[in-house]
PDB file of N, CA and C in Angstrom:
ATOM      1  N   UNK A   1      -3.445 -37.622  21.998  1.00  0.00           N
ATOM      2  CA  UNK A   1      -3.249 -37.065  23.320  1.00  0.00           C
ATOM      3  C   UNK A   1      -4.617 -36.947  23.995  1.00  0.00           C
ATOM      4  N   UNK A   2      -4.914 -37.165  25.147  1.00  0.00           N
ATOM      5  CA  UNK A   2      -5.891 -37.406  25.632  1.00  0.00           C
ATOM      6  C   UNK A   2      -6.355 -35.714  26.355  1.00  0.00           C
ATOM      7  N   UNK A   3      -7.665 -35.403  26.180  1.00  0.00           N
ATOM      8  CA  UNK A   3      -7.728 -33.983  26.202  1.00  0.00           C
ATOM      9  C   UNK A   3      -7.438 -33.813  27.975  1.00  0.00           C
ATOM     10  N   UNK A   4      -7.774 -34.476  29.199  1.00  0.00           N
ATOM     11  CA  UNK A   4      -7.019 -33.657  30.052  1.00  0.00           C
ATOM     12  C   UNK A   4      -5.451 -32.834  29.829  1.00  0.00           C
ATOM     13  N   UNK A   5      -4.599 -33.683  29.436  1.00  0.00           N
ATOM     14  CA  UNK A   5      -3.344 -33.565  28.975  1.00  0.00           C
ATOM     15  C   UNK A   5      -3.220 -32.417  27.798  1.00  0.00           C
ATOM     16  N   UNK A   6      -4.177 -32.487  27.039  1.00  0.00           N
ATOM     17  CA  UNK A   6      -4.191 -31.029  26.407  1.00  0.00           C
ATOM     18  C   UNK A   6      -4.943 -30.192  26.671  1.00  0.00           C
ATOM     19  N   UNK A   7      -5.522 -29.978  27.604  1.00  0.00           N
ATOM     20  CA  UNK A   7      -6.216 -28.765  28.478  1.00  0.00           C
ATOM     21  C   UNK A   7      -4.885 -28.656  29.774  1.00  0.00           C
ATOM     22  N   UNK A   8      -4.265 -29.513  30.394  1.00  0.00           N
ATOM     23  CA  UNK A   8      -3.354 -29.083  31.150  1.00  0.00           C
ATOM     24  C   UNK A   8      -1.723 -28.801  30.446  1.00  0.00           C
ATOM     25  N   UNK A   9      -2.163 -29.116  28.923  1.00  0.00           N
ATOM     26  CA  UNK A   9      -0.844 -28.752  28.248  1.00  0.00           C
ATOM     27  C   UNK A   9      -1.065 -27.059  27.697  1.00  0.00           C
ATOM     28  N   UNK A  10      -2.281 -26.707  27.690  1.00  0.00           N
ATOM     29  CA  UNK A  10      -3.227 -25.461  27.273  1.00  0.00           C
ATOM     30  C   UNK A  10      -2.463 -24.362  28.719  1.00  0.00           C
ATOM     31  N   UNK A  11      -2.630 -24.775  29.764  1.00  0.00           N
ATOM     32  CA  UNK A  11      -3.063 -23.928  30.608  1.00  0.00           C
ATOM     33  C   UNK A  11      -1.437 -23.535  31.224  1.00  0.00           C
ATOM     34  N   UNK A  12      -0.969 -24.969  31.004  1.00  0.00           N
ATOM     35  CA  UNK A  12       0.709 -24.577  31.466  1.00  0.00           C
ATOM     36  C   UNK A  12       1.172 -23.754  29.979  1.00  0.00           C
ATOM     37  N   UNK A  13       1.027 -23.477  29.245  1.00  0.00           N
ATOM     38  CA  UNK A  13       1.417 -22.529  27.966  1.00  0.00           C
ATOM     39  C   UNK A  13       1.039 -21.277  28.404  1.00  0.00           C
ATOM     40  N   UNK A  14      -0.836 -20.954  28.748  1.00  0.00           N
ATOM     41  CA  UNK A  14      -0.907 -19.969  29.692  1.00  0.00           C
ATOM     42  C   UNK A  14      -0.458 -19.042  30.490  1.00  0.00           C
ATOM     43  N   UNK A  15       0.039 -20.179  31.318  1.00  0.00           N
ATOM     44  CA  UNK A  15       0.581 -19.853  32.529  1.00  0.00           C
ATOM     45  C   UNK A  15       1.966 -19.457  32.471  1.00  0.00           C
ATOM     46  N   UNK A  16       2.856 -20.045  31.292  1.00  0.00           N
ATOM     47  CA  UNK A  16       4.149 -19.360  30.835  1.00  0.00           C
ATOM     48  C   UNK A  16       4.039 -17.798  30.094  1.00  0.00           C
ATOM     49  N   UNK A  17       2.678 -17.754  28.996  1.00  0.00           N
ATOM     50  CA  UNK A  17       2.383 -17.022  28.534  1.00  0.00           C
ATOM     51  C   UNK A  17       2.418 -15.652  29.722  1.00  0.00           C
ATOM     52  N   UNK A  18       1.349 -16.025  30.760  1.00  0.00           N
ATOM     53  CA  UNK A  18       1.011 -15.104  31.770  1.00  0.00           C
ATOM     54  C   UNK A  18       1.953 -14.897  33.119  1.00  0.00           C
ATOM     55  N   UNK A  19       3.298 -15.474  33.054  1.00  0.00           N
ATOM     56  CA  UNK A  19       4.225 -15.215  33.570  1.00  0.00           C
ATOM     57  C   UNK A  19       4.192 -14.520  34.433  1.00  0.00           C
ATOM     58  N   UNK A  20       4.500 -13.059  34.402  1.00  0.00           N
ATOM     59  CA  UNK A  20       4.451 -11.924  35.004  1.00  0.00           C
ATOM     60  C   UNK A  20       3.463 -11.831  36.136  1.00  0.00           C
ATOM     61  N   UNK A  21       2.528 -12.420  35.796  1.00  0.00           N
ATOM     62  CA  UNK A  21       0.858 -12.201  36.623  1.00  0.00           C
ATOM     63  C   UNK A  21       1.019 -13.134  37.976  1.00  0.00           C
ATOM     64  N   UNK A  22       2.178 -14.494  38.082  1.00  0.00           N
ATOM     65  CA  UNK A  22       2.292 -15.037  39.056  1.00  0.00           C
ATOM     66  C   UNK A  22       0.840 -15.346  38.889  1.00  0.00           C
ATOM     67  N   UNK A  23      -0.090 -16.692  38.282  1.00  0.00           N
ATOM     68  CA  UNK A  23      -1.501 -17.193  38.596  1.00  0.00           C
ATOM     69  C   UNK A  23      -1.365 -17.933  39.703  1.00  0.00           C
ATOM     70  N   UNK A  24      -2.177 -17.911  40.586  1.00  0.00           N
ATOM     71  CA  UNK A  24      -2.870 -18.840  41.830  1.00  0.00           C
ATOM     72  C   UNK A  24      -3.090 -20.183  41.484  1.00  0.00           C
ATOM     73  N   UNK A  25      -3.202 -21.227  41.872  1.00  0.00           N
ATOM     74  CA  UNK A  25      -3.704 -22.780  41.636  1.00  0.00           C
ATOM     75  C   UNK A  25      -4.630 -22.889  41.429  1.00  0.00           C
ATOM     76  N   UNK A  26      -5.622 -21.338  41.961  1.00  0.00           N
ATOM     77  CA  UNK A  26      -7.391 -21.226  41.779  1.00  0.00           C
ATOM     78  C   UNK A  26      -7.541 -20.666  40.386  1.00  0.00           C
ATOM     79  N   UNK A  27      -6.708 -20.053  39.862  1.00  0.00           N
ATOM     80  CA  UNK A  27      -6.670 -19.120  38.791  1.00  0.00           C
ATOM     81  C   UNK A  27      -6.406 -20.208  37.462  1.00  0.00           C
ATOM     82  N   UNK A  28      -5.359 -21.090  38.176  1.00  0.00           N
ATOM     83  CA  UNK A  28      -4.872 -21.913  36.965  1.00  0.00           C
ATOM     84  C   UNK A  28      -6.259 -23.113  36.705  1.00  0.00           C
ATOM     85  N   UNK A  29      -6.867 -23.570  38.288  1.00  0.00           N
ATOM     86  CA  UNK A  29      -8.226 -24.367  37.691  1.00  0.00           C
ATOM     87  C   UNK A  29      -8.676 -23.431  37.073  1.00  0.00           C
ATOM     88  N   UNK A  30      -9.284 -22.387  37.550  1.00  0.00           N
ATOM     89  CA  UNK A  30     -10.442 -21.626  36.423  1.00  0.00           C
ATOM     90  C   UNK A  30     -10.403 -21.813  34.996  1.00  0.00           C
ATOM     91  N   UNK A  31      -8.996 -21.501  34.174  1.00  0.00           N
ATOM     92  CA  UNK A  31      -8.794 -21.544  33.047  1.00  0.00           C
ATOM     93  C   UNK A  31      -8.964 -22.796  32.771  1.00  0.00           C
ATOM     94  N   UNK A  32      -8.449 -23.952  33.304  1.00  0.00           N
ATOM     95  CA  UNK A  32      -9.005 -25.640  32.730  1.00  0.00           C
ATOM     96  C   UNK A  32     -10.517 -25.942  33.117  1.00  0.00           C
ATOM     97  N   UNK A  33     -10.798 -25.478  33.516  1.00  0.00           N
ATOM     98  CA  UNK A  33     -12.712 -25.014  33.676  1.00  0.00           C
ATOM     99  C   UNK A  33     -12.936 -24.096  32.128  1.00  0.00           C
ATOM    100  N   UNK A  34     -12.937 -22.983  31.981  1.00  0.00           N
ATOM    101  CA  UNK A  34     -12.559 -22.461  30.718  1.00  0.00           C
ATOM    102  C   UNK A  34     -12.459 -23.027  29.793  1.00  0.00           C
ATOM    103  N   UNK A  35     -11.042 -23.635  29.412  1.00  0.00           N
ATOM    104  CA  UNK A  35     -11.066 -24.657  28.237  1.00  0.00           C
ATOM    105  C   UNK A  35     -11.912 -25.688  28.724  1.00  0.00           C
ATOM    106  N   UNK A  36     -12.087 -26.506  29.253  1.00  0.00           N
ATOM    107  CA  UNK A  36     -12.786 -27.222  29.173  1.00  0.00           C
ATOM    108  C   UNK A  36     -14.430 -27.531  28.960  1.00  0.00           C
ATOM    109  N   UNK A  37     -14.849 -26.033  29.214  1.00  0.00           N
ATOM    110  CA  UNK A  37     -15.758 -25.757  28.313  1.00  0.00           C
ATOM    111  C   UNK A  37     -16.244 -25.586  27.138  1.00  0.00           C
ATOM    112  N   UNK A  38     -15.203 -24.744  26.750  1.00  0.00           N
ATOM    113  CA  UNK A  38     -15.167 -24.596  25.389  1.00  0.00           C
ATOM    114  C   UNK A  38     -14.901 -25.669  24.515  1.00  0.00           C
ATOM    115  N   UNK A  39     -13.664 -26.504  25.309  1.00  0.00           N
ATOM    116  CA  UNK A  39     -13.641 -28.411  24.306  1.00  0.00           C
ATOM    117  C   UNK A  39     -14.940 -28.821  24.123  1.00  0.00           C
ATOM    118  N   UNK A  40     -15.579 -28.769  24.939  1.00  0.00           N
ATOM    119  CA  UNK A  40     -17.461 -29.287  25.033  1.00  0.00           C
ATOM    120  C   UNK A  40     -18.172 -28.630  23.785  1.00  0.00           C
ATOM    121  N   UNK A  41     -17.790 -27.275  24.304  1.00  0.00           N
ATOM    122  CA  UNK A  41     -19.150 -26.432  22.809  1.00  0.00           C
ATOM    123  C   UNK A  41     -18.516 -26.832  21.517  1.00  0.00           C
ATOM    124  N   UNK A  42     -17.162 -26.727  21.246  1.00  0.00           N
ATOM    125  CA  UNK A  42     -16.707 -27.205  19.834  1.00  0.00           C
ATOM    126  C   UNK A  42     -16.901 -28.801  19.392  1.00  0.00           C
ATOM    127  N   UNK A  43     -16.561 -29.637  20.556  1.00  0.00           N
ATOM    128  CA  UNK A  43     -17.048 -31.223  20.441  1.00  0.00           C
ATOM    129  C   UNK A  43     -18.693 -31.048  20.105  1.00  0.00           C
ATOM    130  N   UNK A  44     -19.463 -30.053  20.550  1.00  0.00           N
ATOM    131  CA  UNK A  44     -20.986 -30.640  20.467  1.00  0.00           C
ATOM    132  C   UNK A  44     -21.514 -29.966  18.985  1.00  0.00           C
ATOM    133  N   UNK A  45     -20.431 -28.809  19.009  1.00  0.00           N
ATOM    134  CA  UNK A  45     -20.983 -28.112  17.791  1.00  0.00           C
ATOM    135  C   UNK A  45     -20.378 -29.329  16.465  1.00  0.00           C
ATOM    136  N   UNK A  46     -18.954 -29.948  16.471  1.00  0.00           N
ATOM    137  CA  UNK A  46     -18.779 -30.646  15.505  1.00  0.00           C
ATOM    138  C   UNK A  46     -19.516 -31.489  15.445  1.00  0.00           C
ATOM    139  N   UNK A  47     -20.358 -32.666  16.401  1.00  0.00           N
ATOM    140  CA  UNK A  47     -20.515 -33.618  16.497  1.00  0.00           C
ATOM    141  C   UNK A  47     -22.429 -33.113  15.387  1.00  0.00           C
ATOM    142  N   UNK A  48     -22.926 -32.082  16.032  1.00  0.00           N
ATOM    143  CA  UNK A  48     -24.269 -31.406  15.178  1.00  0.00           C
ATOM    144  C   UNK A  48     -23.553 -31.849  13.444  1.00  0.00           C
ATOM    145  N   UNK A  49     -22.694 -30.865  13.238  1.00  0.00           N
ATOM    146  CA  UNK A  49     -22.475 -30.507  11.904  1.00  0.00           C
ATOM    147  C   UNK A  49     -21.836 -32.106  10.806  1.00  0.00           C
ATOM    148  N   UNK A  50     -21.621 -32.935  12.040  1.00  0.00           N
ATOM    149  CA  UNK A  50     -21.248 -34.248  11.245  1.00  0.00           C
ATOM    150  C   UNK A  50     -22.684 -35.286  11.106  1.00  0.00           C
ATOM    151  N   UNK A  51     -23.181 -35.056  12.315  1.00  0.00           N
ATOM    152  CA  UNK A  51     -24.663 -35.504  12.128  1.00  0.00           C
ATOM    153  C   UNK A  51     -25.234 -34.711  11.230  1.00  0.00           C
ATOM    154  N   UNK A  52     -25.556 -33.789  10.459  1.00  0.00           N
ATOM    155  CA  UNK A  52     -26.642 -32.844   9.609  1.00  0.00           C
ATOM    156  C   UNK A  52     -25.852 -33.733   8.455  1.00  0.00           C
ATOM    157  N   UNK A  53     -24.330 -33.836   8.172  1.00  0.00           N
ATOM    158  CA  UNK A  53     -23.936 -34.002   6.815  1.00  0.00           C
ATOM    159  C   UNK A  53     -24.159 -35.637   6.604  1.00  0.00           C
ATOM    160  N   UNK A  54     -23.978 -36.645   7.561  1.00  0.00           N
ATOM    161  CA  UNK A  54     -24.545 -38.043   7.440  1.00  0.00           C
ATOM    162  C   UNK A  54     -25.855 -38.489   6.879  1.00  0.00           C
ATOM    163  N   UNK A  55     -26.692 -37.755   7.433  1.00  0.00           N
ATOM    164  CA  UNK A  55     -28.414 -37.913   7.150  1.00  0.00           C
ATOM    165  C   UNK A  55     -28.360 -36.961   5.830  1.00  0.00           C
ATOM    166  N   UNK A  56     -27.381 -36.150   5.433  1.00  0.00           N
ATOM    167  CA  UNK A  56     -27.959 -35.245   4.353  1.00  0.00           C
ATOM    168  C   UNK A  56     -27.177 -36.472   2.930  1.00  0.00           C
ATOM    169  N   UNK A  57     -25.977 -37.173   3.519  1.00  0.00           N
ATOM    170  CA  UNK A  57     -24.748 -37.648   2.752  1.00  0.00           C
ATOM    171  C   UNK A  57     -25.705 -38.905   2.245  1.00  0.00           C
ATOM    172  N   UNK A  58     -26.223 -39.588   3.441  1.00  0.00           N
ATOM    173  CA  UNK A  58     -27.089 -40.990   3.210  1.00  0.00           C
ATOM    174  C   UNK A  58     -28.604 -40.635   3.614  1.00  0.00           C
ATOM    175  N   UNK A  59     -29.677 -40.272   2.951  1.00  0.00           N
ATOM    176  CA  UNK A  59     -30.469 -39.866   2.939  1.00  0.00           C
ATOM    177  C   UNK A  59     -31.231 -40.660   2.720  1.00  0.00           C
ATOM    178  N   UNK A  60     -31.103 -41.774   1.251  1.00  0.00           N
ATOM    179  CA  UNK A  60     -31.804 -42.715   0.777  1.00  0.00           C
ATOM    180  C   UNK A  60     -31.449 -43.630   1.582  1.00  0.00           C
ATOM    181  N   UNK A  61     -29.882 -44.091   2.456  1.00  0.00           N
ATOM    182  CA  UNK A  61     -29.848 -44.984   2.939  1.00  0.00           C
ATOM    183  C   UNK A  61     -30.043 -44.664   4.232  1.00  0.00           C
ATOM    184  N   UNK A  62     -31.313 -44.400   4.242  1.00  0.00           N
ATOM    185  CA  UNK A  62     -32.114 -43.501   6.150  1.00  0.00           C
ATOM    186  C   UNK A  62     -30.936 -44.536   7.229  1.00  0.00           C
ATOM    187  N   UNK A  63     -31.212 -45.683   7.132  1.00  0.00           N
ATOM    188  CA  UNK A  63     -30.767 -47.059   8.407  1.00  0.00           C
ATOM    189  C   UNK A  63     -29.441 -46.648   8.501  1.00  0.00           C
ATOM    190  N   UNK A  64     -28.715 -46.481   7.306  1.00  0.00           N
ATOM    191  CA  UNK A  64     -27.081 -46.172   7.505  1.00  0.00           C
ATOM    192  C   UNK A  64     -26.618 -44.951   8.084  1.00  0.00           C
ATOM    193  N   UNK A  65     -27.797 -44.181   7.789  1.00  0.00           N
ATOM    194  CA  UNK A  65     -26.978 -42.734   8.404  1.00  0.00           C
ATOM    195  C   UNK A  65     -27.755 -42.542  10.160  1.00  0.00           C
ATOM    196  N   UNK A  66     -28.932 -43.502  10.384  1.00  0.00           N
ATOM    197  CA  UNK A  66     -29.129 -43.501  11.819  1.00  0.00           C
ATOM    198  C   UNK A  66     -28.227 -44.474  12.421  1.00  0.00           C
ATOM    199  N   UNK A  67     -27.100 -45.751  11.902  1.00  0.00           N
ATOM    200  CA  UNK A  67     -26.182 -46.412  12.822  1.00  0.00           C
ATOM    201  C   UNK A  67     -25.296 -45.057  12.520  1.00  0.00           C
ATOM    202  N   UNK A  68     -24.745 -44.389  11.984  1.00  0.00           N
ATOM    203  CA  UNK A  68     -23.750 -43.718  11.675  1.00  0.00           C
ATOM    204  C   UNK A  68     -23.953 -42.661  12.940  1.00  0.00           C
ATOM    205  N   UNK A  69     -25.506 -42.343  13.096  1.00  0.00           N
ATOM    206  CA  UNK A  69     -25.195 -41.160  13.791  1.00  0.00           C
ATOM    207  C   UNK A  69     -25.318 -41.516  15.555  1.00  0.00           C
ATOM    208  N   UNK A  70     -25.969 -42.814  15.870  1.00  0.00           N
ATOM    209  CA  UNK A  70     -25.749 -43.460  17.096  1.00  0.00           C
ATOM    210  C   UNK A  70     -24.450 -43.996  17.063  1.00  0.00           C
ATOM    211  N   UNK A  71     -23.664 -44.219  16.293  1.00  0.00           N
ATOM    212  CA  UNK A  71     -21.964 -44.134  17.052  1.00  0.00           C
ATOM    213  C   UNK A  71     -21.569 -43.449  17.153  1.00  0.00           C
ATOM    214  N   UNK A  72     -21.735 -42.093  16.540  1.00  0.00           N
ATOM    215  CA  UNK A  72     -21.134 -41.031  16.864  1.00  0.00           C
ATOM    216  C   UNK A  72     -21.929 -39.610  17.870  1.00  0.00           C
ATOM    217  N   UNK A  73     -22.963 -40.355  18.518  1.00  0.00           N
ATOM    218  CA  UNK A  73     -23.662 -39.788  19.734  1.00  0.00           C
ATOM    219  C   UNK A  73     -22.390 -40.591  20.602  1.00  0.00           C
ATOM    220  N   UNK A  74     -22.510 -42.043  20.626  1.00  0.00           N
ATOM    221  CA  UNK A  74     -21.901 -42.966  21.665  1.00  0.00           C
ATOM    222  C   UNK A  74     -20.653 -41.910  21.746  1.00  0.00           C
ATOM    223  N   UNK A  75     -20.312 -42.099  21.065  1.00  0.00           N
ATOM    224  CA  UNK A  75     -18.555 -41.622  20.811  1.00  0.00           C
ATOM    225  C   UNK A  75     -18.234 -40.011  21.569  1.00  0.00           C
ATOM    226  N   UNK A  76     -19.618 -38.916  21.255  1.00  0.00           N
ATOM    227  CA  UNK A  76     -19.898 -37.780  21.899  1.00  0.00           C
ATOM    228  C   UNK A  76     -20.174 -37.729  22.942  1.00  0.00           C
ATOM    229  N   UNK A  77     -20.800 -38.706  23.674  1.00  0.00           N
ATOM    230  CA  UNK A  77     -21.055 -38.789  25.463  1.00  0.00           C
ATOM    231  C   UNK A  77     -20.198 -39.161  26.121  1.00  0.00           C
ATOM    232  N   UNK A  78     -19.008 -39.951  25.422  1.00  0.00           N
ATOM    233  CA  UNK A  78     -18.084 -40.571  25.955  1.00  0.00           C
ATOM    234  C   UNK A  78     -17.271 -39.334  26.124  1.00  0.00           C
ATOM    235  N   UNK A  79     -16.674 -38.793  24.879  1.00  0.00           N
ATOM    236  CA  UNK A  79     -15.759 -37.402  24.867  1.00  0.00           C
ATOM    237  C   UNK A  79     -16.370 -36.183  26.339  1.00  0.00           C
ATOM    238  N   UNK A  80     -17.682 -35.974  25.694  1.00  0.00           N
ATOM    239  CA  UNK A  80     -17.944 -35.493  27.127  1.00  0.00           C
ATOM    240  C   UNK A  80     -17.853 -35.673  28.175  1.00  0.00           C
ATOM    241  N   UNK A  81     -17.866 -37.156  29.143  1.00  0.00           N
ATOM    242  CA  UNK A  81     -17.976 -37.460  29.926  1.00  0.00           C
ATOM    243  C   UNK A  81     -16.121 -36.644  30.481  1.00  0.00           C
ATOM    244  N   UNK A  82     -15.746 -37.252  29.658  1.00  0.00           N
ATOM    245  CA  UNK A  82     -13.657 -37.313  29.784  1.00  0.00           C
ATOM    246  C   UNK A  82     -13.463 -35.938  30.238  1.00  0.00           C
ATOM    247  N   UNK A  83     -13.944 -35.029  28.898  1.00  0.00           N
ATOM    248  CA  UNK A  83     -14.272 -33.179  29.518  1.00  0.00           C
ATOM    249  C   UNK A  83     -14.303 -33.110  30.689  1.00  0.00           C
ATOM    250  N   UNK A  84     -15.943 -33.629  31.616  1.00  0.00           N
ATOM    251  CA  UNK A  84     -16.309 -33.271  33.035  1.00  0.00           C
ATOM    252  C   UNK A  84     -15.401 -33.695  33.774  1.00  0.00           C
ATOM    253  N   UNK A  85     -14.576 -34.853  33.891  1.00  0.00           N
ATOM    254  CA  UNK A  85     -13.893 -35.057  34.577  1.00  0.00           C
ATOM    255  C   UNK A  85     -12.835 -34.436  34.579  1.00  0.00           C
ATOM    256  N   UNK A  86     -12.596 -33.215  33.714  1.00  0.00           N
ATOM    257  CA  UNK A  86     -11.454 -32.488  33.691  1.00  0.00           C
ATOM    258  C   UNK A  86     -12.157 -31.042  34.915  1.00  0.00           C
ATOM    259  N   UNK A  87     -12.880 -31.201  35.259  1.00  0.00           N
ATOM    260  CA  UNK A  87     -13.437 -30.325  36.670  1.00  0.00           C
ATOM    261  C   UNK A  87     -13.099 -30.325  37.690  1.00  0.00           C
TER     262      UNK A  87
END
């Protein structure tokens, strides 16, 4: 599932959740601003903790764990990019 679709599958759960409160269209962006932040800090924090374990995993093989960790930068700017456009 492509994360707009689960940040707007997030926020309509929300928004059933928060029922009662009647949210605004401004209220309902805010919260996909919200998550969509937070998709970012957990994408950047996993993407750290898979890079530390590559270079720690292939250490001797230095070359393998620097292609390993430039596809999975590529792969992290891309995810990000998808995020911002959820703004």
């Amino acid at each position: 599932m492509a994360l707009s679709k689960t940040a707007q599958k997030a926020v309509r759960k929300i928004d059933k959740a928060l029922d009662h409160h009647n949210l605004s269209d401004q209220d309902k962006s805010e919260i996909l601003k919200i998550i969509g932040k937070s998709l970012m800090r957990t994408v950047e924090e996993t993407t750290d903790t898979h890079n530390q374990a590559t270079v720690f995993c292939c250490g001797p093989e230095a070359d393998l764990a620097h292609k390993i960790e430039e596809e999975v930068e590529r792969k992290k700017r891309a995810l990000i990019a998808n995020l911002m456009a959820l703004r």
